[in-house]
Protein backbone atom coordinates (compact mmCIF):
# COMPACT_ATOMS: atom_id res chain seq x y z
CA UNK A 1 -20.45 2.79 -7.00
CA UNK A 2 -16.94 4.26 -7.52
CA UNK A 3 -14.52 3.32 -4.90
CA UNK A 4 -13.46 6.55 -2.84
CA UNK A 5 -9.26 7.38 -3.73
CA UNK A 6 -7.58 7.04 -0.34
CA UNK A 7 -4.35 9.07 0.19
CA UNK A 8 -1.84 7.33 2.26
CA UNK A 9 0.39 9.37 4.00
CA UNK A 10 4.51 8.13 3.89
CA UNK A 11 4.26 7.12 7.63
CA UNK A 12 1.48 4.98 7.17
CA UNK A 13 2.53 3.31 4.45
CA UNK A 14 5.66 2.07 6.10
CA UNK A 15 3.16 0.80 8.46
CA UNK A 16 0.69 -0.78 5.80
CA UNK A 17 3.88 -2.26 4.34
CA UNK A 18 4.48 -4.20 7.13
CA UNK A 19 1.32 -5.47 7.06
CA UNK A 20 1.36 -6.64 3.63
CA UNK A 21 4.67 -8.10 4.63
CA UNK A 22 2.78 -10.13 7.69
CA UNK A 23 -0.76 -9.91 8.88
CA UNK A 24 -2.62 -10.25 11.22
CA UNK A 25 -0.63 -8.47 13.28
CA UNK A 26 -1.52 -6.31 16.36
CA UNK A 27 -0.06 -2.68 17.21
CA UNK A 28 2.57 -3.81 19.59
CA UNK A 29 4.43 -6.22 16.69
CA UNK A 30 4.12 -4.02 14.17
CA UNK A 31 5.85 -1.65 16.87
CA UNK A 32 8.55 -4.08 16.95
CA UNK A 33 8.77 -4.36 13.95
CA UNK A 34 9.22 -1.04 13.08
CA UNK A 35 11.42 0.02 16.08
CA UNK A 36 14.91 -0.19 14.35
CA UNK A 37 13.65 1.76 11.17
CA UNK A 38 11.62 4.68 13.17
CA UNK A 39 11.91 6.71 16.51
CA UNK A 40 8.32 6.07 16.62
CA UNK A 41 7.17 4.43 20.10
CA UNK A 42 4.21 2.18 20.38
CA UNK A 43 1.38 4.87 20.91
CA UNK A 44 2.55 6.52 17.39
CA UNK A 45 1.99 3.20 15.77
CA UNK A 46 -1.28 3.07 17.07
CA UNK A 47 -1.80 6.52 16.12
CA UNK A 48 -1.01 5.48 12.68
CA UNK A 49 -3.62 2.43 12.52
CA UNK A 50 -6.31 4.17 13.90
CA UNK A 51 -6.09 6.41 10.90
CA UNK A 52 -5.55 3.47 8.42
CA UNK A 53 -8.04 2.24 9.93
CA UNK A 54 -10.54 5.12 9.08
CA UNK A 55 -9.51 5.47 5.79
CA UNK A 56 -10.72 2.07 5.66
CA UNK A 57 -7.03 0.95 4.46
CA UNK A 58 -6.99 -1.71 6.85
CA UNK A 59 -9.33 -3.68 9.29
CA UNK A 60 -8.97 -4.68 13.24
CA UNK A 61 -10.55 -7.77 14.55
CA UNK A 62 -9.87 -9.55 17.82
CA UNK A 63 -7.81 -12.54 18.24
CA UNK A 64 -7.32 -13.85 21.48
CA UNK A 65 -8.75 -10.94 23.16
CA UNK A 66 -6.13 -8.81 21.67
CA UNK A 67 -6.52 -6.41 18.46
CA UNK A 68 -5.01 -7.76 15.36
CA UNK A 69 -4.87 -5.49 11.99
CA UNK A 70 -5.10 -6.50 8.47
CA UNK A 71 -4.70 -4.50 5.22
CA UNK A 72 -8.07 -4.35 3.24
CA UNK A 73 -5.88 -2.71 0.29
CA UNK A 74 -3.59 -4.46 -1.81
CA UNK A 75 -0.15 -3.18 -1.92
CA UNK A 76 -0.13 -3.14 -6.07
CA UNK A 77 -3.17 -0.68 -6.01
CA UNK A 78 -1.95 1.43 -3.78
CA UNK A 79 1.66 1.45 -5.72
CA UNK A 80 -0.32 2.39 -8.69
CA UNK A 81 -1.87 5.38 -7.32
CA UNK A 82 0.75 6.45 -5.50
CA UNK A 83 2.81 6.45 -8.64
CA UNK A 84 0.33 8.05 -10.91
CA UNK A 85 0.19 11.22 -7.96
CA UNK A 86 3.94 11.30 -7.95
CA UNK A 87 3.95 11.13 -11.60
CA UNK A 88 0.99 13.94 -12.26
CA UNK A 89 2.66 15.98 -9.53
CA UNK A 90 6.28 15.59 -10.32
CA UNK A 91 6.18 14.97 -14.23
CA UNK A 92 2.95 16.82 -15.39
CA UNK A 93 1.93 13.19 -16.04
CA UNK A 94 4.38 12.10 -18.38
CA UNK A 95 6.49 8.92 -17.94
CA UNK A 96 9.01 9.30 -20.61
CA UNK A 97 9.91 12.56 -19.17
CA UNK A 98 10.59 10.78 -15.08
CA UNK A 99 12.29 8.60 -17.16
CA UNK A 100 14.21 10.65 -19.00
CA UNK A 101 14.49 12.62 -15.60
CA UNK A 102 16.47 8.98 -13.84
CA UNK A 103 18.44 8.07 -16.50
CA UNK A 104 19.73 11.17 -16.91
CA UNK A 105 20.31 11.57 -13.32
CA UNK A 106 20.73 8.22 -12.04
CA UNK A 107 24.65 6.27 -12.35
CA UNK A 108 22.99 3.03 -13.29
CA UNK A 109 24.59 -0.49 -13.79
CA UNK A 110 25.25 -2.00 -16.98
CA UNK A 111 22.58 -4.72 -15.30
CA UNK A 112 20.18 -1.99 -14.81
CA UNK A 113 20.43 -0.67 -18.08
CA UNK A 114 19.82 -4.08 -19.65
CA UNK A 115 16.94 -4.63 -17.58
CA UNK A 116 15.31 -0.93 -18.84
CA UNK A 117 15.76 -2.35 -22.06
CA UNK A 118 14.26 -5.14 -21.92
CA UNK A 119 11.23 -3.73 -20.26
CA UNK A 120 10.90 -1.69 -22.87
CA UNK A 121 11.22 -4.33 -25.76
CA UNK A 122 8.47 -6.35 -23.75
CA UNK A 123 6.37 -3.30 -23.40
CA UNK A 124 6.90 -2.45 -27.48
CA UNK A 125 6.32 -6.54 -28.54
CA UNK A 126 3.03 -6.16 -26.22
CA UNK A 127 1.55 -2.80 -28.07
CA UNK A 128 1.84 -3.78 -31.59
């Protein structure tokens, strides 16, 4: 059975982030966690899970009589889809030409630069 896609929105994954960060965790310290980084208050958060929650993203249990939240997703898979939609949507699916796109764009460090490289030597070594 193929696994349903789920779409995460960009205020839910700041949310799932924490979790991967932390869990369990219940609504009110994700809250705090979140308070300095958001204007959200603690009924948005909740807001937030709830739909996580339905997307079957993450899962709530009880823990001492209180709701606690843990991500059912792993934060890799959900990078790679995110980045193949941004990349289909943005790009018309081709990397070299987001790529292109940052470098181009982009003041990068002579660090940086290095590091592209060698990505790309690794990536070249690992194809032949």
């Amino acid at each position: 059975m193929k696994r349903e896609k789920i779409s995460i929105s960009p205020s839910e994954w700041e949310v799932i982030e924490v979790l991967w960060e932390q869990s369990p965790l219940s609504a009110s310290e994700i809250f705090e966690m979140l308070k300095d980084k958001t204007t959200w208050n603690n009924r948005t958060v909740r807001s937030f899970l709830d739909r996580l929650e339905q997307k079957k993203a993450v899962a709530k249990e009880k823990k001492h009589g209180v709701n606690v939240y843990i991500p059912l997703l792993k934060r890799k898979q959900c990078l790679r889809k995110e980045s193949r939609s941004f990349l289909e949507r943005f790009f018309s699916g081709n990397p070299v030409s987001m790529m292109s796109h940052f470098i181009e764009k982009e003041d990068l460090s002579n660090e940086q630069i290095e590091k592209l490289q060698e990505l790309l030597e690794t990536k070249h070594n690992k194809d032949k």
